[in-house]
C-alpha atoms as a PDB file:
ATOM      1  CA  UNK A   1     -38.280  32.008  32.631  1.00  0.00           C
ATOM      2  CA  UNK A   2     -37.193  33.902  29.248  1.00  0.00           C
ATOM      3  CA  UNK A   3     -33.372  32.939  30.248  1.00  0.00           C
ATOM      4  CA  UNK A   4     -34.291  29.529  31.173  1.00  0.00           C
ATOM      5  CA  UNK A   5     -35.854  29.257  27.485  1.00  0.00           C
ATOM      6  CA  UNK A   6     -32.443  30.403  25.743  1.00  0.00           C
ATOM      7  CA  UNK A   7     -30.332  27.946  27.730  1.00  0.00           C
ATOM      8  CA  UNK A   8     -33.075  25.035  26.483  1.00  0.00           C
ATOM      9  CA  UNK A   9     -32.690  25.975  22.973  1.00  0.00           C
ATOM     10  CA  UNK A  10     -28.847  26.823  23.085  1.00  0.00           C
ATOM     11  CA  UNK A  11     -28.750  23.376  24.531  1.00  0.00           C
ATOM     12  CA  UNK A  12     -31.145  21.438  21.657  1.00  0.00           C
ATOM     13  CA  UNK A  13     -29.002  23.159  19.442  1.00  0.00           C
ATOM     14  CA  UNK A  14     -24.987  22.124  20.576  1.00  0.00           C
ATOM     15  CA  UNK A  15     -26.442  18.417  21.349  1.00  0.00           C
ATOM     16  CA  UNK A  16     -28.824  18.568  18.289  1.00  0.00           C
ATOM     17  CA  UNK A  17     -25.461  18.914  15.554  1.00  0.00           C
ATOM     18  CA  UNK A  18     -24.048  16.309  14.102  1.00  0.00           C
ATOM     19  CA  UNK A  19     -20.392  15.280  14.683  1.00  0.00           C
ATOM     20  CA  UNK A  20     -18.385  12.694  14.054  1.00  0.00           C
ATOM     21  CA  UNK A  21     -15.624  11.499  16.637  1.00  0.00           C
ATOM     22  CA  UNK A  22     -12.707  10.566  14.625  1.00  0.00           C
ATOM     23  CA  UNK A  23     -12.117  11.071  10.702  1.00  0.00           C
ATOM     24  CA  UNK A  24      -9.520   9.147   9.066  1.00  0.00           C
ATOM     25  CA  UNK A  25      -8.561  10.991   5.197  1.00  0.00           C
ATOM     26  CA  UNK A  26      -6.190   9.361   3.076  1.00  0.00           C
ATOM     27  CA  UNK A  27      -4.569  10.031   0.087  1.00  0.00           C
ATOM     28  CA  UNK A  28      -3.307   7.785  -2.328  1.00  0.00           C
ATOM     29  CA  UNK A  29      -1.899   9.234  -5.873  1.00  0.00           C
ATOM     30  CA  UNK A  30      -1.302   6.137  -8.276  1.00  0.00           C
ATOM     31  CA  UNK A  31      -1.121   3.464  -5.434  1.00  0.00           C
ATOM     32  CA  UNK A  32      -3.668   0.497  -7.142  1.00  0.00           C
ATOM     33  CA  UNK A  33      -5.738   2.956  -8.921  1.00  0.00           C
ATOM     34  CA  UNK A  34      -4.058   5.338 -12.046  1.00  0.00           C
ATOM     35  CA  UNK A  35      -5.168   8.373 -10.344  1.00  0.00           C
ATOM     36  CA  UNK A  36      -5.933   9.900  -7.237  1.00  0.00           C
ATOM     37  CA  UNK A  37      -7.912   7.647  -4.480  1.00  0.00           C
ATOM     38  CA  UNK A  38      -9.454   9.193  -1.199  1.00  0.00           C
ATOM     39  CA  UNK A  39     -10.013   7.144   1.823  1.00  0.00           C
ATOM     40  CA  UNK A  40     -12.539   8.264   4.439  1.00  0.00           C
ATOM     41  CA  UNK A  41     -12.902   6.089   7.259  1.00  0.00           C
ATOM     42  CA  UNK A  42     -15.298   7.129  10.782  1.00  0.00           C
ATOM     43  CA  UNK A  43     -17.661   5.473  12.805  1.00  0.00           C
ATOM     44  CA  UNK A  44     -21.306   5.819  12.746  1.00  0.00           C
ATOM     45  CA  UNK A  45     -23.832   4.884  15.260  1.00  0.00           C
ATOM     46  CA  UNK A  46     -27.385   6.392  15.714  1.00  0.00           C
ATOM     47  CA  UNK A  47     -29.957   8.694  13.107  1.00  0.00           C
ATOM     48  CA  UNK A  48     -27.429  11.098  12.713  1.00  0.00           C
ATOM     49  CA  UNK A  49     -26.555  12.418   9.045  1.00  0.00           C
ATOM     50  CA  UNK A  50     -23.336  12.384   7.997  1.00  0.00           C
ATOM     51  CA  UNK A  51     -22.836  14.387   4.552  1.00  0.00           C
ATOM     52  CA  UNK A  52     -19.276  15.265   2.970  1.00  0.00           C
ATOM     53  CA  UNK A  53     -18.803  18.113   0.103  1.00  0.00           C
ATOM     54  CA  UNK A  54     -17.093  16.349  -2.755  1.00  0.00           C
ATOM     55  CA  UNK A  55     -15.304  17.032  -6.292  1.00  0.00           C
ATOM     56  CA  UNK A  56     -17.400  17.357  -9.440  1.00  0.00           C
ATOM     57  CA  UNK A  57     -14.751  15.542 -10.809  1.00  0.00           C
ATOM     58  CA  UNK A  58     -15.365  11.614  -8.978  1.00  0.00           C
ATOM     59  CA  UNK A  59     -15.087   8.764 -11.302  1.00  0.00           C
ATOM     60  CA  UNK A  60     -16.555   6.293  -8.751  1.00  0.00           C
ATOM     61  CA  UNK A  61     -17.796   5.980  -5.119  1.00  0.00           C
ATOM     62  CA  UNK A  62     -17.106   2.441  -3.059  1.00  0.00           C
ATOM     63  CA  UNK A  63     -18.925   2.667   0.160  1.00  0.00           C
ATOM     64  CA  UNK A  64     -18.170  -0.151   2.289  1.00  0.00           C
ATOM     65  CA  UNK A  65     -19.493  -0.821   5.823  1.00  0.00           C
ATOM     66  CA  UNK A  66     -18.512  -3.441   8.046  1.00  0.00           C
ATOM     67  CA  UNK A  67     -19.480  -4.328  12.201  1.00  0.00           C
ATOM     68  CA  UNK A  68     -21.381  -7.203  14.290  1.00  0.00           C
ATOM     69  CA  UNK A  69     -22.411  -9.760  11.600  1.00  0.00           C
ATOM     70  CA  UNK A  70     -22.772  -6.809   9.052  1.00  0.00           C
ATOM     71  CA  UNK A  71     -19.921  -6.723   5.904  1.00  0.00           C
ATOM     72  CA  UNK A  72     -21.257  -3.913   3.025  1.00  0.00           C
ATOM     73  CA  UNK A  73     -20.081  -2.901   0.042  1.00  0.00           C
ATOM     74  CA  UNK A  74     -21.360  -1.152  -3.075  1.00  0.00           C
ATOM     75  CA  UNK A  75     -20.693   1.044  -5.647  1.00  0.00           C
ATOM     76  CA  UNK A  76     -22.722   4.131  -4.830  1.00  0.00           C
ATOM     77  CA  UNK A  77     -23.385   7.830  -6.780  1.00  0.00           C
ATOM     78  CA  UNK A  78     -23.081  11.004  -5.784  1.00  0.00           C
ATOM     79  CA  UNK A  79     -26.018  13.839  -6.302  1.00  0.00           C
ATOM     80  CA  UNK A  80     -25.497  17.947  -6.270  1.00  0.00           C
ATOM     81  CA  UNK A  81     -21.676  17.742  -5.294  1.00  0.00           C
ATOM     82  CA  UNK A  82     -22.396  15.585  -1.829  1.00  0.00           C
ATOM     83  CA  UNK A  83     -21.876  12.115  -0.624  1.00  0.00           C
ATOM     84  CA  UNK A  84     -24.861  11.434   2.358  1.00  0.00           C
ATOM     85  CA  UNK A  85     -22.997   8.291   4.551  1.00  0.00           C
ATOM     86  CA  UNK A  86     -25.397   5.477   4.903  1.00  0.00           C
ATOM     87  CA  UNK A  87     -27.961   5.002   7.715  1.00  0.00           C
ATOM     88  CA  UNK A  88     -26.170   1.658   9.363  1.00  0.00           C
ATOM     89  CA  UNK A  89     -24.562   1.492  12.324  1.00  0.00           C
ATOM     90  CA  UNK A  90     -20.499   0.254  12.059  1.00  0.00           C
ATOM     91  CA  UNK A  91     -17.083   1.257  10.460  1.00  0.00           C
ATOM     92  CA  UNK A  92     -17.383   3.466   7.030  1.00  0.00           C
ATOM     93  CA  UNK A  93     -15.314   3.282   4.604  1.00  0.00           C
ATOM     94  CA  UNK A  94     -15.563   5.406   1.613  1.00  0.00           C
ATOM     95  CA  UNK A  95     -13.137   5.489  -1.385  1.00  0.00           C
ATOM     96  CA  UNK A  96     -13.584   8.387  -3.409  1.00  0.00           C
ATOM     97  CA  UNK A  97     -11.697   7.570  -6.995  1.00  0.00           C
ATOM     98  CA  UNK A  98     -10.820  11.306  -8.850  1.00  0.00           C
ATOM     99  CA  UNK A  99      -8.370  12.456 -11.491  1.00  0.00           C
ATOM    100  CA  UNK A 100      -7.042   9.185 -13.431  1.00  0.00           C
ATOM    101  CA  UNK A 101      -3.757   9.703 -14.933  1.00  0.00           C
ATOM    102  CA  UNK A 102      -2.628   8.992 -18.331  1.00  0.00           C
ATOM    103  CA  UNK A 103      -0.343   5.772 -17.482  1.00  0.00           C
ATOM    104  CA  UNK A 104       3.079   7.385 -19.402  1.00  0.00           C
ATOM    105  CA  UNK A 105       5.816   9.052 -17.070  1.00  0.00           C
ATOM    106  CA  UNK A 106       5.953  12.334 -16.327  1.00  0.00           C
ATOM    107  CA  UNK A 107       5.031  15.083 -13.695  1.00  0.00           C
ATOM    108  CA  UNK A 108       2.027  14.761 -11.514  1.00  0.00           C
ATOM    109  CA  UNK A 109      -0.441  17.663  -9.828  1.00  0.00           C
ATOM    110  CA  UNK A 110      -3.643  17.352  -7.797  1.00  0.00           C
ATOM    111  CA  UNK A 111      -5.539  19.170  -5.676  1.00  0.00           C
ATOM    112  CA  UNK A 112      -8.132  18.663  -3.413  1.00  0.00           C
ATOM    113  CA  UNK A 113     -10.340  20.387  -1.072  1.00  0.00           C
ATOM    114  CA  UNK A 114     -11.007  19.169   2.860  1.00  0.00           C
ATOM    115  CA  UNK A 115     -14.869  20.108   3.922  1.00  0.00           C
ATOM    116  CA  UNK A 116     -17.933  18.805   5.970  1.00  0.00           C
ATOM    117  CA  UNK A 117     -20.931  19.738   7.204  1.00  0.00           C
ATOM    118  CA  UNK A 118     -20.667  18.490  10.476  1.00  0.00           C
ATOM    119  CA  UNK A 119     -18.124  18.882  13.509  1.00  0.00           C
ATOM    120  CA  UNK A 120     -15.359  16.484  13.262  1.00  0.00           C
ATOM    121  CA  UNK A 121     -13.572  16.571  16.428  1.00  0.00           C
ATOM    122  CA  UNK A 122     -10.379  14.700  15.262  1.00  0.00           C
ATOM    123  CA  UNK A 123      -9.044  14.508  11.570  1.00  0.00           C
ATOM    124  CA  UNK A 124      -6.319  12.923  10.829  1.00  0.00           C
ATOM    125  CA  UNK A 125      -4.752  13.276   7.368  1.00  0.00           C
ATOM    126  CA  UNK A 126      -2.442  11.118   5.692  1.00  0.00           C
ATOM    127  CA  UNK A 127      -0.617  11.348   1.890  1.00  0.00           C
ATOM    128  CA  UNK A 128       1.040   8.124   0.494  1.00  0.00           C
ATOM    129  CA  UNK A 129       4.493   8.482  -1.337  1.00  0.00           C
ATOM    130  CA  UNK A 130       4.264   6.868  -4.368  1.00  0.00           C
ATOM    131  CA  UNK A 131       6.936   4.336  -4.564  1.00  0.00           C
ATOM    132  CA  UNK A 132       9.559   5.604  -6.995  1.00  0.00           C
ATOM    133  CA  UNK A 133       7.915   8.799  -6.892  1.00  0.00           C
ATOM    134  CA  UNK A 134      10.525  12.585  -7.476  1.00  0.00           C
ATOM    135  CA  UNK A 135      10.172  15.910  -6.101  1.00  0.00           C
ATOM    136  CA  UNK A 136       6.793  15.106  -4.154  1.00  0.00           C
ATOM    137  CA  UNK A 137       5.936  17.814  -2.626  1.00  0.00           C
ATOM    138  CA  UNK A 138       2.412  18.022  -0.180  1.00  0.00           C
ATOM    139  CA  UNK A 139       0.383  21.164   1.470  1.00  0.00           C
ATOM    140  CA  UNK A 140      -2.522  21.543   3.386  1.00  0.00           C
ATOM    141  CA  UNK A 141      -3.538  24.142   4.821  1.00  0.00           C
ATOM    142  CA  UNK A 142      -4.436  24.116   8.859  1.00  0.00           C
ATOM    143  CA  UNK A 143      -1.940  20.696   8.647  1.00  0.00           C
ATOM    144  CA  UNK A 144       1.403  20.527  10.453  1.00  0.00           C
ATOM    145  CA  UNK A 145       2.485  17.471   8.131  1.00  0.00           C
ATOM    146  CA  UNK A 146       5.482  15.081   9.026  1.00  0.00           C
ATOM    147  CA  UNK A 147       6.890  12.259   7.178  1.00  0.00           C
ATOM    148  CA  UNK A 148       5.906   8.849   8.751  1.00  0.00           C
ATOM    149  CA  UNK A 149       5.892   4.949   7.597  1.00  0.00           C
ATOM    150  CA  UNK A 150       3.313   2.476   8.524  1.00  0.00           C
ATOM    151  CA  UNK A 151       3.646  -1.282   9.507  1.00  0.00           C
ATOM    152  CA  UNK A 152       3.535  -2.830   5.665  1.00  0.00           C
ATOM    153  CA  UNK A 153       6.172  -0.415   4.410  1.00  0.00           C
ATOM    154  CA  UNK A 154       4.450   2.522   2.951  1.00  0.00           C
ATOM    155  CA  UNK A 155       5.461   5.979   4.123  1.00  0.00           C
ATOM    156  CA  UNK A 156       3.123   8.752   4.354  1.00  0.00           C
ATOM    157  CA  UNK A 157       3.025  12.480   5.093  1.00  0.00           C
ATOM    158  CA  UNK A 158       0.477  12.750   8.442  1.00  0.00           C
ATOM    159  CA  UNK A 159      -1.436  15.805  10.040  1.00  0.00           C
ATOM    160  CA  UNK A 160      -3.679  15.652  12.672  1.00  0.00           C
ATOM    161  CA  UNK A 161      -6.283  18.833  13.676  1.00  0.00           C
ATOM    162  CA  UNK A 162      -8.810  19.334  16.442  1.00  0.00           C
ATOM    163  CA  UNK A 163     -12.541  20.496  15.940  1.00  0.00           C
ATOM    164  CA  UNK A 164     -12.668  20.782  12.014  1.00  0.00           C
ATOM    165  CA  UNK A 165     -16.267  22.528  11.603  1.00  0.00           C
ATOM    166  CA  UNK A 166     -18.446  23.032   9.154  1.00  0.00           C
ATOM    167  CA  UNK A 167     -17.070  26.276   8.405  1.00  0.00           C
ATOM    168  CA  UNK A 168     -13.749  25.054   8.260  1.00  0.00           C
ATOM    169  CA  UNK A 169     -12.077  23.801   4.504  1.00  0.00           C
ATOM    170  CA  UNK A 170      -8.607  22.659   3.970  1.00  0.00           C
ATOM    171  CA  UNK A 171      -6.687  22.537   0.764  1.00  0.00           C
ATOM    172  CA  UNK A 172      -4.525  19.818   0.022  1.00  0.00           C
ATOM    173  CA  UNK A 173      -2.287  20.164  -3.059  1.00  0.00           C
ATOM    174  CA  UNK A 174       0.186  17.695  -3.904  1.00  0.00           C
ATOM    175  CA  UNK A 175       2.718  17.349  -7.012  1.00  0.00           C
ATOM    176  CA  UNK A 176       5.551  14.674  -8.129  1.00  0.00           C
ATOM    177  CA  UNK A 177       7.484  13.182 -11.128  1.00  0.00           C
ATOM    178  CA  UNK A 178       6.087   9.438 -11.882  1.00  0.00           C
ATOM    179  CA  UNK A 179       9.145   7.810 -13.501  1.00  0.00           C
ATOM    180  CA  UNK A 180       7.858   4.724 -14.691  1.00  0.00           C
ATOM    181  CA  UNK A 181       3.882   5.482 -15.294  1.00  0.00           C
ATOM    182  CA  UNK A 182       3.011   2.962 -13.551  1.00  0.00           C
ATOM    183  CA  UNK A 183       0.972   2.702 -10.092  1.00  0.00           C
ATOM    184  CA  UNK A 184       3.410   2.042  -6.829  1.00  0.00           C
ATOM    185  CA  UNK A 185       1.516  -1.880  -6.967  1.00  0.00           C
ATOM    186  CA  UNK A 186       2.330  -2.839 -10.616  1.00  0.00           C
ATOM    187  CA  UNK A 187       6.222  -0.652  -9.764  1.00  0.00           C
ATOM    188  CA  UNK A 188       6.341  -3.213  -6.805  1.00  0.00           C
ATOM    189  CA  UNK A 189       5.415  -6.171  -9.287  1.00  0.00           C
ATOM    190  CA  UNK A 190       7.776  -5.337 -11.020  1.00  0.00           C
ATOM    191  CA  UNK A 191      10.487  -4.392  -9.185  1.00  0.00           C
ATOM    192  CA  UNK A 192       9.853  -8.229  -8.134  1.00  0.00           C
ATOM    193  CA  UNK A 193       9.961 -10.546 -11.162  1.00  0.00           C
ATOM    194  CA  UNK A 194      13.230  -8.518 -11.970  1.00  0.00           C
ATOM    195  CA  UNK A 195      15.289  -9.228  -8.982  1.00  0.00           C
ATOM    196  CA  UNK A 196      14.084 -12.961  -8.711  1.00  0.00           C
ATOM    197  CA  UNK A 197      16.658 -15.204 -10.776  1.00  0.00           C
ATOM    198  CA  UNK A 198      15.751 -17.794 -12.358  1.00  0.00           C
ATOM    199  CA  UNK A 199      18.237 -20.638 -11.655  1.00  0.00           C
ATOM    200  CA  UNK A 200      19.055 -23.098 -14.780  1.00  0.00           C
ATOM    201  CA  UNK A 201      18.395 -26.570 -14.614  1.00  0.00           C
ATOM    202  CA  UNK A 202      21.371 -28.583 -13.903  1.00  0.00           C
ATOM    203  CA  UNK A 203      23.097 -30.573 -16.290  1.00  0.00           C
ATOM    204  CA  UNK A 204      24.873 -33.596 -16.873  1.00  0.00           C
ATOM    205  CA  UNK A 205      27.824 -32.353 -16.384  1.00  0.00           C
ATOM    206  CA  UNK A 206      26.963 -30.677 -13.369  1.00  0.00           C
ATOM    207  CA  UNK A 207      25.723 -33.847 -11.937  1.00  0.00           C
ATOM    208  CA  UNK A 208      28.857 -35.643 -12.308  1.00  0.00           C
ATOM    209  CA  UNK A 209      31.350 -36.047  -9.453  1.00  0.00           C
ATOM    210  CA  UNK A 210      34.400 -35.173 -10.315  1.00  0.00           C
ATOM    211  CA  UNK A 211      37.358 -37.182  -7.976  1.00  0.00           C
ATOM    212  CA  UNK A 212      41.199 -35.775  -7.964  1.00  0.00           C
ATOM    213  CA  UNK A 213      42.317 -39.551  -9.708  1.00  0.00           C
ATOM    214  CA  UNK A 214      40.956 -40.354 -12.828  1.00  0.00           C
ATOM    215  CA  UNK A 215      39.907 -44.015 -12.910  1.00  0.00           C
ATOM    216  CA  UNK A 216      42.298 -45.353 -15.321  1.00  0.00           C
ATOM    217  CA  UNK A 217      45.603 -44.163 -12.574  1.00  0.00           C
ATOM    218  CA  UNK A 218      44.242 -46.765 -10.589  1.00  0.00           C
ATOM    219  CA  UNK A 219      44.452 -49.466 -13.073  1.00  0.00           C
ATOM    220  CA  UNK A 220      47.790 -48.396 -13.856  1.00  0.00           C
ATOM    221  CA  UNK A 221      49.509 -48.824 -10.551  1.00  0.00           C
ATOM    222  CA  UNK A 222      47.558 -52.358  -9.971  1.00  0.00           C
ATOM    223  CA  UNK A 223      48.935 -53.664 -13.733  1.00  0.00           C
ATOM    224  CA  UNK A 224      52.503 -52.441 -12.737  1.00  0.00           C
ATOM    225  CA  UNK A 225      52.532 -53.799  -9.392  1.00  0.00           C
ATOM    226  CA  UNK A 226      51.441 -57.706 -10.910  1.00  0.00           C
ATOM    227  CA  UNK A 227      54.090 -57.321 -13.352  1.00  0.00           C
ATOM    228  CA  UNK A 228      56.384 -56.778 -10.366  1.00  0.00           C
ATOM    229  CA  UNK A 229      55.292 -60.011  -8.624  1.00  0.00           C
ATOM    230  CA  UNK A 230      55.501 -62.303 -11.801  1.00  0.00           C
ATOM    231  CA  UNK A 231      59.162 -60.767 -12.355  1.00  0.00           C
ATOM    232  CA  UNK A 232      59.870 -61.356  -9.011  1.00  0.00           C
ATOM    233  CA  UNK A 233      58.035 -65.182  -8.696  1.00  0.00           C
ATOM    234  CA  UNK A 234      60.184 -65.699 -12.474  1.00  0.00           C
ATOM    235  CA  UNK A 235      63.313 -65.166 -11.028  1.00  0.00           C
ATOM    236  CA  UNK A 236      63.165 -66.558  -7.595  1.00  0.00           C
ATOM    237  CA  UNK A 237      62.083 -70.155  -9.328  1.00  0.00           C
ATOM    238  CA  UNK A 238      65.107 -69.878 -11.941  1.00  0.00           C
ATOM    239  CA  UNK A 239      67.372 -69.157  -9.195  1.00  0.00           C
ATOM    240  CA  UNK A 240      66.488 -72.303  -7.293  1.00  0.00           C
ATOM    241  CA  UNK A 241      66.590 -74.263  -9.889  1.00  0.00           C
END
């Protein structure tokens, strides 16, 4: 009876945790936003509570939902260093916004640290290359990263780990040398305007035709040529008479 107890509870409490399935994290230093942007993206269905350990240092939380009929966004605040996901069944999407960037050129370092309090049985991590970007350079720890590039373009460094726990943490540091100062979207602006050329109107000039005979050859040859007949007409009349 006693062991029959402890397999009961030991049960309540495996199928009693929290987890999530899948866990999509992405990075994105200076892509649209002068800083550092975090993407979380999962999906949620049932009363379970989802809650992520974040930075001290956010500047804003987005938290948008979207499923059957259902499209949710808002701007949402964070309380004692943790982000609680929303009670609604569908796709989460969270964008964490952290370390903005004074918008001059020059060298680039963030770091950030990888925790939950729930089992995550798949998490895969991705880092955007900045476009432009020098010497970037991307760790995180438990990660085997490699360099891959997506369907619109952008190339990423990607990881992917099994059964990240609550115990478990990963720190991701990243560094790079932002030539310009700008964010890889206004780089990519332009990058644009500049190699677009702006053809001239045309001109008068350009308009007209220009033929291998000027017109006043033609003239020429016709007034030479009646001259020719009236000599010739002249001097067949004087000769007969």
């Amino acid at each position: 009876m006693k062991k029959i107890c402890f397999y009961l509870i030991a049960l309540s409490y495996v199928f009693g945790q929290t987890s999530v399935d899948t866990l999509s994290v992405t990075i994105y230093p200076e892509f649209s936003y002068p800083g550092i942007a975090v993407e979380y993206k999962f999906d949620k269905f049932g009363e379970n509570e989802i809650v992520f350990p974040v930075s001290s240092s956010i500047d804003s939380v987005l938290y948008t939902i979207s499923g059957e009929g259902l499209e949710f966004e808002q701007i949402l605040e964070t309380s004692n260093n943790t982000l609680n996901a929303l009670n609604q069944d569908g796709n989460h999407t969270i964008y964490l916004f952290l370390d903005k960037f004074i918008k001059d050129p020059g060298p680039r370092k963030f770091s950030f640290n990888l925790q939950t309090n729930q089992l995550i049985k798949t998490v895969i991590l991705g880092v955007q290359i900045p476009f432009a970007s020098k010497d970037f350079i991307v760790t995180a720890e438990g990660f085997s990263l490699e360099r891959v590039r997506d369907q619109n373009g952008l190339t990423f460094f990607q990881g992917i780990i099994n059964d990240f726990t609550q115990s478990s943490s990963s720190k991701i540091d990243l560094s790079y040398y932002n030539p310009h100062g700008n964010t890889s979207i206004e780089y990519a602006a332009n990058i644009s305007t500049q190699d677009s050329v702006v053809q001239p109107p045309p001109t008068a000039n350009d308009k007209f035709v220009r033929y291998p005979f000027m017109t006043w050859e033609p003239m020429l040859i016709f007034l030479i040529l009646s001259i020719t007949l009236v000599f010739i007409y002249e001097f067949q009349r004087n000769k007969n008479d």
